[in-house]
C-alpha atoms as a PDB file:
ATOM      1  CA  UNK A   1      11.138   4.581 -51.622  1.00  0.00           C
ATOM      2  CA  UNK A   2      13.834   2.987 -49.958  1.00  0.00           C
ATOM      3  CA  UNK A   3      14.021   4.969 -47.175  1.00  0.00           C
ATOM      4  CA  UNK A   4      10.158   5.132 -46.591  1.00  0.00           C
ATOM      5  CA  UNK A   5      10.319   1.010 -46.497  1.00  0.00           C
ATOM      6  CA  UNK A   6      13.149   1.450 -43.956  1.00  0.00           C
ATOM      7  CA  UNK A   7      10.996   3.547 -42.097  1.00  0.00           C
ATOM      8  CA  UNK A   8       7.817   1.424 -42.013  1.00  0.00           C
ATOM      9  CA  UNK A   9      10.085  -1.211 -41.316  1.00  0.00           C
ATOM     10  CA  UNK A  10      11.148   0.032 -38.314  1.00  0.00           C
ATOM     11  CA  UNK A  11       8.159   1.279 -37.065  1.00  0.00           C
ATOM     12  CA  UNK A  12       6.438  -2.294 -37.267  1.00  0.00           C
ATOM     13  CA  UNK A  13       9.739  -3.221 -35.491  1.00  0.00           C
ATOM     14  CA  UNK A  14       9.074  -0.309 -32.685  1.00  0.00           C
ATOM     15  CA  UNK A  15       5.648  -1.509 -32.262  1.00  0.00           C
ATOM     16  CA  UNK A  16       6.379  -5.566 -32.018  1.00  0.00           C
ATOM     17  CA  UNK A  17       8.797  -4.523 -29.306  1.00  0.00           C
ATOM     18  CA  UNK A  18       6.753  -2.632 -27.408  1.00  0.00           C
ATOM     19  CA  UNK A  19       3.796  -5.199 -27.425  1.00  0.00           C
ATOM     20  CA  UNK A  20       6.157  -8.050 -26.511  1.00  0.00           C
ATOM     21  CA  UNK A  21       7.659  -5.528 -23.388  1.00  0.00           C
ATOM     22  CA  UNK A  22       7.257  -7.453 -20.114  1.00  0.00           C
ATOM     23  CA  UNK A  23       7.085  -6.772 -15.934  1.00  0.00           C
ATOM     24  CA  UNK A  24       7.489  -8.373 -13.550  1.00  0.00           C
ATOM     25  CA  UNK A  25       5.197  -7.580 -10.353  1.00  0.00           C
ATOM     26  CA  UNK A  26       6.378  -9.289  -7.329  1.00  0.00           C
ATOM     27  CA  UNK A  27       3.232 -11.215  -5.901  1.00  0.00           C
ATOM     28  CA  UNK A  28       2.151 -12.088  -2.284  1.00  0.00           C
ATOM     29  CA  UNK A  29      -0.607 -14.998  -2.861  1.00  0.00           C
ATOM     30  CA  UNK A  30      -2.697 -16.597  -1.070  1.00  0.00           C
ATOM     31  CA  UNK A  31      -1.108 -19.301   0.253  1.00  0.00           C
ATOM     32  CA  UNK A  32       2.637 -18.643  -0.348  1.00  0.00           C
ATOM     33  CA  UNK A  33       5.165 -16.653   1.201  1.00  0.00           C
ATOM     34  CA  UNK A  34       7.195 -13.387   0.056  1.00  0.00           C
ATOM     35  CA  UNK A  35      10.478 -14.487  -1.409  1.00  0.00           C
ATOM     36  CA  UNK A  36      12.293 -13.502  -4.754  1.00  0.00           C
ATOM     37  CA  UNK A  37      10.804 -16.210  -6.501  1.00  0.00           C
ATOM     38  CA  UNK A  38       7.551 -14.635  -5.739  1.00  0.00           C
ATOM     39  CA  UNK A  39       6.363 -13.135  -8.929  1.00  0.00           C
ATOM     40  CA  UNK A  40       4.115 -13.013 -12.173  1.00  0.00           C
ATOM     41  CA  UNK A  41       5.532 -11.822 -15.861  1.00  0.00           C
ATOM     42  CA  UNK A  42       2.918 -10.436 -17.818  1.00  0.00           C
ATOM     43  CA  UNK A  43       3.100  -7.588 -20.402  1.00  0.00           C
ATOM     44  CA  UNK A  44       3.062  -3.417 -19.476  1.00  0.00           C
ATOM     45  CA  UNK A  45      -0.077  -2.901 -21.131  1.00  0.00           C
ATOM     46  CA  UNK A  46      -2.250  -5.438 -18.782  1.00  0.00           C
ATOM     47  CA  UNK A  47      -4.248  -4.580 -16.170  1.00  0.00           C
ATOM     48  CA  UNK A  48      -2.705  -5.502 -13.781  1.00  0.00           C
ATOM     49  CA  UNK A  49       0.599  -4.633 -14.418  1.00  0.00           C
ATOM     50  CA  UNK A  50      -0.996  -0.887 -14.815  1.00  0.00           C
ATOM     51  CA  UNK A  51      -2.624  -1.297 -11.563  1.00  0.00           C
ATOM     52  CA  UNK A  52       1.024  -2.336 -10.087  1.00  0.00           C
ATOM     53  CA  UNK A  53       2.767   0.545 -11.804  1.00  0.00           C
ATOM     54  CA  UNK A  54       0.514   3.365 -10.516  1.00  0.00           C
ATOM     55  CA  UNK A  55       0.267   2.272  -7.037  1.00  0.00           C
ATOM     56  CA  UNK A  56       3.971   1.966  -6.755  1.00  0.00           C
ATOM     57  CA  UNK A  57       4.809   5.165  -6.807  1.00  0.00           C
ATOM     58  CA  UNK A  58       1.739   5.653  -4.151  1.00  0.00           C
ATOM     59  CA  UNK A  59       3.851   3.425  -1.352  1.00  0.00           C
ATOM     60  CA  UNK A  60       6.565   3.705   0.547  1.00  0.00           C
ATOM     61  CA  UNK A  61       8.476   1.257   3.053  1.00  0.00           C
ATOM     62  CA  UNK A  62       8.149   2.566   6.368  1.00  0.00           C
ATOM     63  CA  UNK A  63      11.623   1.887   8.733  1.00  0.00           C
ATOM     64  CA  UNK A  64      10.933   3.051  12.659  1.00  0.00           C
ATOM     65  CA  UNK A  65      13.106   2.843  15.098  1.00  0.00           C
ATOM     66  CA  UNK A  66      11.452   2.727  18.678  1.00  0.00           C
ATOM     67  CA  UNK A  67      11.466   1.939  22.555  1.00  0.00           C
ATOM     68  CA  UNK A  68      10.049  -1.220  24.012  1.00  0.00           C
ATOM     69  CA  UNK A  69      10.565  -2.359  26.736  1.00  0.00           C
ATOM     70  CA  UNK A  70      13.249  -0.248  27.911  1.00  0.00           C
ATOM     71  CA  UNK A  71      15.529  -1.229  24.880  1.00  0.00           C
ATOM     72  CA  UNK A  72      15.685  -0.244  21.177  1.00  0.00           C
ATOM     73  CA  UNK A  73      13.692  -1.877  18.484  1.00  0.00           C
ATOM     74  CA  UNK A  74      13.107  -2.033  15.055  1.00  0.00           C
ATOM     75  CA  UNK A  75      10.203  -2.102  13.040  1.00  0.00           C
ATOM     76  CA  UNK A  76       8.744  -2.311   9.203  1.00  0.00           C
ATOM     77  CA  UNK A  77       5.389  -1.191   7.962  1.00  0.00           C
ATOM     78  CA  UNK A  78       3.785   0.248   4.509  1.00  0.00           C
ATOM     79  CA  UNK A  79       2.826   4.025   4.238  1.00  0.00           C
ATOM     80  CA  UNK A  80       1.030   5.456   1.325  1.00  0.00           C
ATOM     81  CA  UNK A  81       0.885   9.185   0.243  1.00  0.00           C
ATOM     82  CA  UNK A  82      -2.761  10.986   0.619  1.00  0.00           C
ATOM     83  CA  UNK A  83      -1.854  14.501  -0.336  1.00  0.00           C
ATOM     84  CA  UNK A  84       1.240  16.259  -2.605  1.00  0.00           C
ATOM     85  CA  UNK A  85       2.135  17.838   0.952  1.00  0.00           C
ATOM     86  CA  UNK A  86       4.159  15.125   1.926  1.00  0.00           C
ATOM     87  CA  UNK A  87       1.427  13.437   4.164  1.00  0.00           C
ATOM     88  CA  UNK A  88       0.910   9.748   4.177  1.00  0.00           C
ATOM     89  CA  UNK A  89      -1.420   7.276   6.224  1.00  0.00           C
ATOM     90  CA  UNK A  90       0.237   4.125   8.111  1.00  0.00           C
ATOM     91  CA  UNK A  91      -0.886   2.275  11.364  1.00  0.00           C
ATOM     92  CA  UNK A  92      -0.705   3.387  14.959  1.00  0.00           C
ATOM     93  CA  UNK A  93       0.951   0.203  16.258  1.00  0.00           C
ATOM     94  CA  UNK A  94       4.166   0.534  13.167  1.00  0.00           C
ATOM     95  CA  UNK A  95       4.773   4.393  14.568  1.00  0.00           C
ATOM     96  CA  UNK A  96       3.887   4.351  18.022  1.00  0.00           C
ATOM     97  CA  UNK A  97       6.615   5.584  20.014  1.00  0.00           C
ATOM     98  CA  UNK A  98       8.717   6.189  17.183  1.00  0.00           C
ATOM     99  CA  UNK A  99      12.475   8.229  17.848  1.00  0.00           C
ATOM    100  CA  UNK A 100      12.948   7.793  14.120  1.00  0.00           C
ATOM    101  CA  UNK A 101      10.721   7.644  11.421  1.00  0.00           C
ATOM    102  CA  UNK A 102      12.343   6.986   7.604  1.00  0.00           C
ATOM    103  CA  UNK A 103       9.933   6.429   4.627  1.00  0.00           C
ATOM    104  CA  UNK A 104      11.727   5.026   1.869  1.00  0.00           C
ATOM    105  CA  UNK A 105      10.493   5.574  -1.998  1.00  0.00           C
ATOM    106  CA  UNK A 106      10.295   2.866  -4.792  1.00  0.00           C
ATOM    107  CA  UNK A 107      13.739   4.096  -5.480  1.00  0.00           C
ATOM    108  CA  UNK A 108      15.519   3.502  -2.734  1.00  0.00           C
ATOM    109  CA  UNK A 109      15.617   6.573  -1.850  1.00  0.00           C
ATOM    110  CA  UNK A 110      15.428   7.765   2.405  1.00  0.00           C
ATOM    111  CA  UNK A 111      12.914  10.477   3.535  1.00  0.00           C
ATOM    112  CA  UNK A 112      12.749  11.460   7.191  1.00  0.00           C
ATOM    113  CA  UNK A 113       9.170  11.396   8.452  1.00  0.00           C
ATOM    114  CA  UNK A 114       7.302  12.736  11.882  1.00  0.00           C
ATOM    115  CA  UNK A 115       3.746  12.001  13.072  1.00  0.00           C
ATOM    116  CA  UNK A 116       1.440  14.537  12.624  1.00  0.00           C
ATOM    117  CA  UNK A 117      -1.507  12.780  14.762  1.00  0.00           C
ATOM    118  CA  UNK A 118      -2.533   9.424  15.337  1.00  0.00           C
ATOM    119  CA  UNK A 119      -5.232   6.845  16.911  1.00  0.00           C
ATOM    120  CA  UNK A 120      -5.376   3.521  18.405  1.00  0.00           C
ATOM    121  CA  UNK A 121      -8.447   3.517  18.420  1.00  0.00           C
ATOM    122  CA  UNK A 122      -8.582   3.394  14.318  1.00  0.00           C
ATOM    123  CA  UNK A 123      -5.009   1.841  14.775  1.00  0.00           C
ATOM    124  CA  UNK A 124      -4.252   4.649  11.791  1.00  0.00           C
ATOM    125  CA  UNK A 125      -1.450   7.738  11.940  1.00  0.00           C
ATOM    126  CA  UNK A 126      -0.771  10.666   9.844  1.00  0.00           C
ATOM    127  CA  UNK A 127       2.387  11.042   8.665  1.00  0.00           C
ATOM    128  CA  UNK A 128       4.567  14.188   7.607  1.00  0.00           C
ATOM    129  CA  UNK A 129       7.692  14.101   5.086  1.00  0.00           C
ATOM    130  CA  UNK A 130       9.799  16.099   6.403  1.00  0.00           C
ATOM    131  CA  UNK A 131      11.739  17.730   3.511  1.00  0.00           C
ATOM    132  CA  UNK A 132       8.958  19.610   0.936  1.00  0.00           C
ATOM    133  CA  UNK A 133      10.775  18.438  -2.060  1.00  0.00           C
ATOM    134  CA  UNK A 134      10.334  14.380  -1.177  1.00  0.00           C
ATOM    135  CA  UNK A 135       6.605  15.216  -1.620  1.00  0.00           C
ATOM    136  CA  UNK A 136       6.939  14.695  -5.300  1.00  0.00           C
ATOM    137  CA  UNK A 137       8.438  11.417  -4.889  1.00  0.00           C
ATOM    138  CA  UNK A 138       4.812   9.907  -4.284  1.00  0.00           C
ATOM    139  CA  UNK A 139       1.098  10.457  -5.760  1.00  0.00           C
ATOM    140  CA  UNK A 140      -1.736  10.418  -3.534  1.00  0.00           C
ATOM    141  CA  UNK A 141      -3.729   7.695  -3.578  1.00  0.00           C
ATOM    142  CA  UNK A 142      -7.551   8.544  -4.118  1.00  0.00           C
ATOM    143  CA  UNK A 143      -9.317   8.814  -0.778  1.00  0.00           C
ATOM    144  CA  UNK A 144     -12.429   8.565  -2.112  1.00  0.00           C
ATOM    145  CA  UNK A 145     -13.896   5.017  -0.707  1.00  0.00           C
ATOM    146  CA  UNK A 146     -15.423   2.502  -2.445  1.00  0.00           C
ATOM    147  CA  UNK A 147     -18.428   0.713  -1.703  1.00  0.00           C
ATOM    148  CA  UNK A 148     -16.635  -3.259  -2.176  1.00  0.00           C
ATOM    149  CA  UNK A 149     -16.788  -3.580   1.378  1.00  0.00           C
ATOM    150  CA  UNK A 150     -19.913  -2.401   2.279  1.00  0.00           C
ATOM    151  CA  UNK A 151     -22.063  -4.297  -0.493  1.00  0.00           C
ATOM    152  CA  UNK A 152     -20.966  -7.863   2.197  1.00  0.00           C
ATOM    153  CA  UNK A 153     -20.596  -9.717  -0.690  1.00  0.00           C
ATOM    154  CA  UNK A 154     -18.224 -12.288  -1.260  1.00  0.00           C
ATOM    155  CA  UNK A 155     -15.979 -12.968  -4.393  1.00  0.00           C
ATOM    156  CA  UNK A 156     -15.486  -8.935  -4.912  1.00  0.00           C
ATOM    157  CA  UNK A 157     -11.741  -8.701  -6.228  1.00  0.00           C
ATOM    158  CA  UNK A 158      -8.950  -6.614  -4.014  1.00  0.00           C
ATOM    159  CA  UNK A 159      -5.110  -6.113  -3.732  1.00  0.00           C
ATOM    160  CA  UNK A 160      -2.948  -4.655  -1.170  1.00  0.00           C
ATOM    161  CA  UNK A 161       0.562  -3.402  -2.591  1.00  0.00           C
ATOM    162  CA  UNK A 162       2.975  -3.448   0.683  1.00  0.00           C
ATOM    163  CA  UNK A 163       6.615  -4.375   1.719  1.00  0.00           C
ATOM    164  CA  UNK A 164       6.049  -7.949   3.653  1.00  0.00           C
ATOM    165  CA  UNK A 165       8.936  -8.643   6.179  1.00  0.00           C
ATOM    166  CA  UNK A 166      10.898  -4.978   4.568  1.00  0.00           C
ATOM    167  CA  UNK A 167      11.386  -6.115   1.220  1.00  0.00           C
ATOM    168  CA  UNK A 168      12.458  -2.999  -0.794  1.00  0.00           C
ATOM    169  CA  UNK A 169      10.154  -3.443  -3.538  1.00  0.00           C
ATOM    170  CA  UNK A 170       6.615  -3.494  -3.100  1.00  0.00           C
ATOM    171  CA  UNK A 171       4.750  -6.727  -3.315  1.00  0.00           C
ATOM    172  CA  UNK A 172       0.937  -7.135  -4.877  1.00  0.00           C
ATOM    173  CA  UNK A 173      -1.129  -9.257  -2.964  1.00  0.00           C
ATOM    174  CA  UNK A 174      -4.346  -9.949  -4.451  1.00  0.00           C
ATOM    175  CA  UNK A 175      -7.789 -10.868  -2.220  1.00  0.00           C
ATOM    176  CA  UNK A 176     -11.485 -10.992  -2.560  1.00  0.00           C
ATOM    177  CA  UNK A 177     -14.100 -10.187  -0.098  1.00  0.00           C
ATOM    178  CA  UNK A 178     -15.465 -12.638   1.796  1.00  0.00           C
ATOM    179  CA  UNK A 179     -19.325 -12.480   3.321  1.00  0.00           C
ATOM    180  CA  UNK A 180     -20.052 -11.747   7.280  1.00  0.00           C
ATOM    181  CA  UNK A 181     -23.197 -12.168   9.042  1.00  0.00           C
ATOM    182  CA  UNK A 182     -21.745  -9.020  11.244  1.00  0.00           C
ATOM    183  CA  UNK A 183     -19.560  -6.556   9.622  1.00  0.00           C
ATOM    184  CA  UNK A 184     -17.381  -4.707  12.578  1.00  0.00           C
ATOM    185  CA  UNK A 185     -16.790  -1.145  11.047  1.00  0.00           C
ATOM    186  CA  UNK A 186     -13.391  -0.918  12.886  1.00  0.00           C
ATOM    187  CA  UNK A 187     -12.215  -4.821  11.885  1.00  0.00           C
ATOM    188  CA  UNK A 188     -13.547  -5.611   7.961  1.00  0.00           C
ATOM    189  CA  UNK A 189     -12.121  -9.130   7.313  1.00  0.00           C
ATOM    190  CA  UNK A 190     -10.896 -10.226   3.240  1.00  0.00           C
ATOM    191  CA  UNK A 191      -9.439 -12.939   2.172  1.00  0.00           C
ATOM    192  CA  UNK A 192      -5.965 -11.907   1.479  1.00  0.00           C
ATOM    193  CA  UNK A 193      -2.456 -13.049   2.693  1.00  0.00           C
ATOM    194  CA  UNK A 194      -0.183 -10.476   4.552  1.00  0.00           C
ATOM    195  CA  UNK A 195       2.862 -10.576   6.898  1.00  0.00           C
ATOM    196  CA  UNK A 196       4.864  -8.279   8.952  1.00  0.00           C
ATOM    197  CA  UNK A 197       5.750  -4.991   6.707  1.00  0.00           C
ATOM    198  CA  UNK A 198       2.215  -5.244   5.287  1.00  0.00           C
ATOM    199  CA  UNK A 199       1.004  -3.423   7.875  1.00  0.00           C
ATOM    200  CA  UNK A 200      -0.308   0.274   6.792  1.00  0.00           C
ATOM    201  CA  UNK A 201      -0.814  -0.560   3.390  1.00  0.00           C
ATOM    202  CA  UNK A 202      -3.605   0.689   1.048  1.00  0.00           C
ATOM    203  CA  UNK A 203      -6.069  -2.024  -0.017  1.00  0.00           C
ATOM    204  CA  UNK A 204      -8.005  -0.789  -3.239  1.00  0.00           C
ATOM    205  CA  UNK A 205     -10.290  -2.544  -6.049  1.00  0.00           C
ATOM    206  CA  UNK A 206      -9.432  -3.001  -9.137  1.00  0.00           C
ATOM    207  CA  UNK A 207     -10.092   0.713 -10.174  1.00  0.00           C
ATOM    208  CA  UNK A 208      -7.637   1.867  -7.993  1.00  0.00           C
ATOM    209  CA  UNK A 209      -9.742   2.821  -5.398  1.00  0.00           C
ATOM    210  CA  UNK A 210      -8.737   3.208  -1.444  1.00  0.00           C
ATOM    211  CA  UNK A 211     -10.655   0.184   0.210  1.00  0.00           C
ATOM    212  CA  UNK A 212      -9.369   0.702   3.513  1.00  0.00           C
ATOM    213  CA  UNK A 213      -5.935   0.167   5.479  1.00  0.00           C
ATOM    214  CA  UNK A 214      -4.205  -3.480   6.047  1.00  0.00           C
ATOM    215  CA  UNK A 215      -4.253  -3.557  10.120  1.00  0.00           C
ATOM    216  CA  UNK A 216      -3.023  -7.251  10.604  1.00  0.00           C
ATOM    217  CA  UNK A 217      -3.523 -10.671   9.789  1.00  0.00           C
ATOM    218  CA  UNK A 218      -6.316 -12.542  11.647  1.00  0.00           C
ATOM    219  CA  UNK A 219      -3.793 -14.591  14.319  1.00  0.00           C
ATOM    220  CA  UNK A 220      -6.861 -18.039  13.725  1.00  0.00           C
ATOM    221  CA  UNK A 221      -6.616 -18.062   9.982  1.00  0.00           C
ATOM    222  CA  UNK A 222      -2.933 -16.556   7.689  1.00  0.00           C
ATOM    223  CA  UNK A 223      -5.414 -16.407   4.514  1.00  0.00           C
ATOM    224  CA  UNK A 224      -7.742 -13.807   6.183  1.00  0.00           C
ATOM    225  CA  UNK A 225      -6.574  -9.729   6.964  1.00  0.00           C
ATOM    226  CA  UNK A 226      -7.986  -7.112   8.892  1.00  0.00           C
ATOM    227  CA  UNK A 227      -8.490  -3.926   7.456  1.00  0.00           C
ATOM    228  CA  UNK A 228      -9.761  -0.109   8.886  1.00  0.00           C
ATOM    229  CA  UNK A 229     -11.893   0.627   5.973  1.00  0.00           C
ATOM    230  CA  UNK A 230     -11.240   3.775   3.883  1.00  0.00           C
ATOM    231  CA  UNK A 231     -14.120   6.171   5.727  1.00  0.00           C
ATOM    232  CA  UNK A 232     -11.944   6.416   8.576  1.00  0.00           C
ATOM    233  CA  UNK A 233      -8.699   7.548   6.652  1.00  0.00           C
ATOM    234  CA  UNK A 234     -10.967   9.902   5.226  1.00  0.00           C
ATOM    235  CA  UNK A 235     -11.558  11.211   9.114  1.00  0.00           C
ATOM    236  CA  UNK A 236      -7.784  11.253  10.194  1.00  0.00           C
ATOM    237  CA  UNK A 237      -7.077  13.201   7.065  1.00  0.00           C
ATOM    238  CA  UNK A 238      -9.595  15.996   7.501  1.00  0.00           C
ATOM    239  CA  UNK A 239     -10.136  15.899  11.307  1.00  0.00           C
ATOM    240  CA  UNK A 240      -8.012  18.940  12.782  1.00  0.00           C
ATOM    241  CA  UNK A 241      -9.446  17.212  16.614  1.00  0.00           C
ATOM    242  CA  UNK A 242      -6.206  15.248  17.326  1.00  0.00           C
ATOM    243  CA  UNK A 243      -3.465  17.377  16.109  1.00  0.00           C
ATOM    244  CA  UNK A 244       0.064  17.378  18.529  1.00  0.00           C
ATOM    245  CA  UNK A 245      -2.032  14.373  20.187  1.00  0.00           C
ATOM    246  CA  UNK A 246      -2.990  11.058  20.522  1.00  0.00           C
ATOM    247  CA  UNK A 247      -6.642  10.018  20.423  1.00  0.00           C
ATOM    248  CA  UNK A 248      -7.754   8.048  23.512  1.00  0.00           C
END
């Protein structure tokens, strides 16, 4: 008897702990700025903090080290895995001329990288990981599209998960559509705050769901990002057309 009280004790005491277990998901508002004050507590088990948990092991910070100019530069960017190959989707303008390419996981952890094809025009590349067994250090993302953007409706709720300015954890930065009289397929427009490191990050809905690709921030309003919307991804991925190559 005793020891069947101690154990019903303890398993009301297992479950109390686990509903009162907490995350933190560094957050990239409207509005604000990334810093390490930048963040929302809420428990494991809400949506949101699911949301955050599955896409970060979907992302990876993307280090490149380039020629401009005729001297060395640096630059950050997002990547985010598409197959368990070891091949991930960033932007053109983060890997172009690229001499080194390093994709770091949500552990810290350094994978070397090459481009497998890319195009300005789309402003999206195709990545490679370079050693087979850092493959399983990221799951794809779905690919599948989602019709947010095309309904042009505003008020439709999205989040980009990126590394703003090379932070080494990944930030969520929630958004909404926002109507347009004209929707450019190559340049959607959200309402959603990004800065540099953002770039080449997946923008989903709240199932999850590949949106399309954070290009930039519009240069006449900070609130308000560009995106390549998923259809394209969906075309550098299966496209054999550019391989060894850049699109013109």
């Amino acid at each position: 008897g005793a020891a069947g009280s101690a154990g019903a004790i303890g398993a009301r005491s297992y479950f109390v702990r686990q509903a009162a277990a907490k995350i933190d998901i560094p957050l990239l508002q409207v509005g604000e700025e990334a810093a390490v004050g930048s963040k929302v507590t809420v428990s494991k088990y809400d949506d949101l903090a699911k949301l955050y948990s599955s896409m970060s092991g979907k992302v990876g910070r993307v280090e490149v080290l380039a020629e401009e100019n005729g001297a060395m530069a640096g630059r950050f960017g997002t990547a985010f895995s598409v197959g368990k190959d070891g091949r991930m989707v960033t932007n053109h303008h983060v890997v172009e001329g690229a001499l080194d390419l390093t994709i770091f996981d949500s552990f810290g952890r350094a994978h070397q990288a090459s481009v497998i094809k890319s195009s300005p025009l789309y402003d999206l590349a195709l990545i490679q990981l370079k050693n087979p067994t850092a493959a399983a250090r990221f799951s794809p993302v779905t690919v599948e599209g989602s019709g947010v953007i095309k309904s042009n409706v505003a008020g439709e709720q999205l989040f980009s998960v990126g590394f703003p300015n090379g932070w080494q954890k990944p930030f969520l930065s929630p958004g909404e559509t926002i109507n347009s009289v004209r929707v450019d397929p190559l340049n959607m427009r959200i309402k959603l705050h990004a800065e540099n490191g953002n770039s080449g990050g997946p923008i989903i809905d709240s199932q999850g769901r590949l949106v399309g690709v954070l290009k930039q921030g519009d240069r006449s309003n900070h609130d308000v990002t560009i995106l390549t919307p998923a259809e394209s991804v969906n075309a550098l991925v299966e496209s054999t057309k550019f391989v060894g190559r850049l699109e013109a």
